[in-house]
Protein backbone atom coordinates (compact mmCIF):
# COMPACT_ATOMS: atom_id res chain seq x y z
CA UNK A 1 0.00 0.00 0.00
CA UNK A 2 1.01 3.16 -0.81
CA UNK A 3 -0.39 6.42 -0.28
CA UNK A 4 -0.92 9.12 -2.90
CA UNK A 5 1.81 12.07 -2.91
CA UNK A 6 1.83 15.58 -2.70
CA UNK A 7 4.45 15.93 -5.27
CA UNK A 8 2.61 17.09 -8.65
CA UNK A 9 5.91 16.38 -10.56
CA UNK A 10 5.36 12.53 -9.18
CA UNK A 11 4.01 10.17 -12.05
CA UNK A 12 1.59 7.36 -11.19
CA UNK A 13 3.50 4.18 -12.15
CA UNK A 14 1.22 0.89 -11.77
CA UNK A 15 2.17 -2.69 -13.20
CA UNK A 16 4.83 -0.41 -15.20
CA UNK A 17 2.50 1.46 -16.97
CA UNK A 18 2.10 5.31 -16.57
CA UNK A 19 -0.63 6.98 -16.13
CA UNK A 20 -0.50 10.17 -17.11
CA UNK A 21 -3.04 12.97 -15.95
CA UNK A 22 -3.09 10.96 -12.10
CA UNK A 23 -1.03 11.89 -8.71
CA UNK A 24 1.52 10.28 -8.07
CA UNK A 25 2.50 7.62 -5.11
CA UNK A 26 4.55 8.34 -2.05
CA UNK A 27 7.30 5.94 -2.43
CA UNK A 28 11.21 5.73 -2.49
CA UNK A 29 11.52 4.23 -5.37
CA UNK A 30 8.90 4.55 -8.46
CA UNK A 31 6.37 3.38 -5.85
CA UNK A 32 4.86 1.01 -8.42
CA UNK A 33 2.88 -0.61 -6.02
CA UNK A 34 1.78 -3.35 -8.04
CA UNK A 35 5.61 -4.61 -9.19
CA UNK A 36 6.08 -4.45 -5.31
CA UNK A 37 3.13 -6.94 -4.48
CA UNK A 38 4.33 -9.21 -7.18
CA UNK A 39 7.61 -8.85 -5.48
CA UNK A 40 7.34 -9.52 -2.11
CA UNK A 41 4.80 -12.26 -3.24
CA UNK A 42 8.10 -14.24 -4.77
CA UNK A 43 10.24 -13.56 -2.43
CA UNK A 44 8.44 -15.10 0.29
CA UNK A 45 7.15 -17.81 -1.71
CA UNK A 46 10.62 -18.49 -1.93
CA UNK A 47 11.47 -17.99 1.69
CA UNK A 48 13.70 -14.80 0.64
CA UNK A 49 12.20 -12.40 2.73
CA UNK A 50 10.71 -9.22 1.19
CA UNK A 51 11.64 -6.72 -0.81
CA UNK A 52 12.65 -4.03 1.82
CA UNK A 53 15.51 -6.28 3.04
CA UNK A 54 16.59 -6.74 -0.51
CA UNK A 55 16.28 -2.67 -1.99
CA UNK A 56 15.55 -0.65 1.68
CA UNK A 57 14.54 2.47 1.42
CA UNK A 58 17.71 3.27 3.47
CA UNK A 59 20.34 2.83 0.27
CA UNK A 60 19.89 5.83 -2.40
CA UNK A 61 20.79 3.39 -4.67
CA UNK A 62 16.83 2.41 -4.73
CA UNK A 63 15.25 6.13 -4.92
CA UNK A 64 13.74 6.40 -7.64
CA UNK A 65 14.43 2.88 -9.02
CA UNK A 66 11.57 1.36 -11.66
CA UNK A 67 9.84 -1.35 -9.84
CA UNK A 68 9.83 -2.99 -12.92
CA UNK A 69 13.97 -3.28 -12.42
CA UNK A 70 13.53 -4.58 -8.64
CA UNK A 71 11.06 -7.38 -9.88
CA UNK A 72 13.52 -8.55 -12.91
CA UNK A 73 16.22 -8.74 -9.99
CA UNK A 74 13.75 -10.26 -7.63
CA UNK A 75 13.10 -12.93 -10.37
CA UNK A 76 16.86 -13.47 -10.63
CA UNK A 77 17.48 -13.87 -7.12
CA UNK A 78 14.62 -16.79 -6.82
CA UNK A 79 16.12 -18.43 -9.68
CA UNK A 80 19.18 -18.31 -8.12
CA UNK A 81 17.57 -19.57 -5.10
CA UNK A 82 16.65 -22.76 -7.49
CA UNK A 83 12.84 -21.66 -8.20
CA UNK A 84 11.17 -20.57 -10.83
CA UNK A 85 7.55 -18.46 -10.85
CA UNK A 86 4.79 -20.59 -11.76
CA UNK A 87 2.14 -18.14 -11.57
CA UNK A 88 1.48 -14.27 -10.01
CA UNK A 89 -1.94 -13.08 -9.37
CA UNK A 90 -2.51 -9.63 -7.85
CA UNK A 91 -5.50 -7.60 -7.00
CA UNK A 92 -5.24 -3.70 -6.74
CA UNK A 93 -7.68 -2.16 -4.66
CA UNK A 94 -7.97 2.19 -5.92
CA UNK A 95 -10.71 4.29 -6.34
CA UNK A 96 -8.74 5.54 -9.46
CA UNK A 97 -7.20 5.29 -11.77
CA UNK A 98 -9.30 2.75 -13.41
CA UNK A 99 -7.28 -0.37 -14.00
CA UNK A 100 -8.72 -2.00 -16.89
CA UNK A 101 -7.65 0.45 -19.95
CA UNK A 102 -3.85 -0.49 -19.41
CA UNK A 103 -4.30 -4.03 -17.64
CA UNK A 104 -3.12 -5.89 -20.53
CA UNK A 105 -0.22 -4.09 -21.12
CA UNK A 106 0.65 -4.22 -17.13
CA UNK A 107 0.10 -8.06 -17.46
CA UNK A 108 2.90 -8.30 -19.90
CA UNK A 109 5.14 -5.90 -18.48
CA UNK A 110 5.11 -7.25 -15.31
CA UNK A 111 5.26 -11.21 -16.56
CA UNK A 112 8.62 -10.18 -18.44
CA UNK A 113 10.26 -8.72 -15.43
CA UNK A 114 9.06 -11.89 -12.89
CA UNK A 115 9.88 -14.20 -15.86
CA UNK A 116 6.48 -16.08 -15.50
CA UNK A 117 2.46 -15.41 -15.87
CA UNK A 118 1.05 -12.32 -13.51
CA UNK A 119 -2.22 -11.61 -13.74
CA UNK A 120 -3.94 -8.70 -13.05
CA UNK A 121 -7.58 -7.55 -11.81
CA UNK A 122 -8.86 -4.73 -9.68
CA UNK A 123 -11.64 -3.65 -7.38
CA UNK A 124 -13.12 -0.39 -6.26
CA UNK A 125 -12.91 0.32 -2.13
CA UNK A 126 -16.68 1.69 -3.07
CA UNK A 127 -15.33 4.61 -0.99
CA UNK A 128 -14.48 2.90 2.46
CA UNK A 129 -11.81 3.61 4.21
CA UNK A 130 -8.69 5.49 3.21
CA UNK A 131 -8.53 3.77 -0.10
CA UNK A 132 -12.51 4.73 -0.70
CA UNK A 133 -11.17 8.52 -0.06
CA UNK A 134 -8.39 8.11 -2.53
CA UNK A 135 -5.72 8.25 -0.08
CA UNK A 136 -3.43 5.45 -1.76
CA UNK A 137 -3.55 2.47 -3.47
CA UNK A 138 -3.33 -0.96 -2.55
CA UNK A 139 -2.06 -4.15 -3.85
CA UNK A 140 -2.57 -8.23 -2.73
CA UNK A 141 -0.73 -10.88 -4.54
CA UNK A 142 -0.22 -14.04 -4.06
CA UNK A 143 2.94 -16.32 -5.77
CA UNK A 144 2.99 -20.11 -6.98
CA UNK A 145 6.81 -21.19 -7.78
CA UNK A 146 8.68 -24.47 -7.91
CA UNK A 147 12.43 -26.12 -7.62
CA UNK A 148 13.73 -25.74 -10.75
CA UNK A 149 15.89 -29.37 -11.31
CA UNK A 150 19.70 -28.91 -11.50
């Protein structure tokens, strides 16, 4: 989850699409909050922790990074762990921006960075909450992977 920033020169990165015309997401990096989902969803499928022990928000060497970068390396490091992603599914839970116009393209984006299938579907907070308000954004995901044989 991340919440929406004050910064009007912030872009709105989701599933490594922009989307121009929206605020921006509070975040050290890009704050693509669906790429971090996905991620954290691997890693601790593979028992690798999540991704602020691997890219903390601590190191400059992450501000600003694309997400879509930290999921390609994410991907790496659970192949290296001998695994391989079977299968990402995500939901993102916003108010706005709506979802579906760049879904596909978000699908394939982020399926070439985790080098496997993500999937991609959203729902509306029907204005509950801090999400209903349009406070932030929020992403579940979920991660299927297997040993890969030596």
């Amino acid at each position: 989850m991340h919440p929406f920033s004050d910064d009007p020169q912030r872009s709105l990165v989701l599933g490594g699409v922009e989307f121009h015309g929206e605020r921006g997401l509070e975040g050290h990096s890009d704050a693509d909050v669906i790429a971090h989902a996905v991620s954290d969803a691997m890693l601790g499928a593979a028992g690798l922790g999540d991704i602020g022990m691997h890219f903390p928000d601590t190191d400059d060497r992450w501000r600003g990074a694309d997400s879509l970068v930290l999921l390609s390396e994410v991907a790496r490091r659970i192949q290296a762990a001998g695994f391989r992603l079977v299968n990402a599914d995500c939901t993102v839970v916003a108010e706005r921006p709506r979802i579906v116009v760049a879904r596909e393209d978000m699908i394939t984006k982020l399926s070439a960075a985790a080098c496997g299938p993500v999937h991609v579907k959203a729902t509306r907070p029907e204005r509950l909450g801090a999400l209903g308000r349009v406070e932030g954004i929020a992403c579940w995901a979920v991660a299927s992977i297997e040993e890969v044989e030596p």
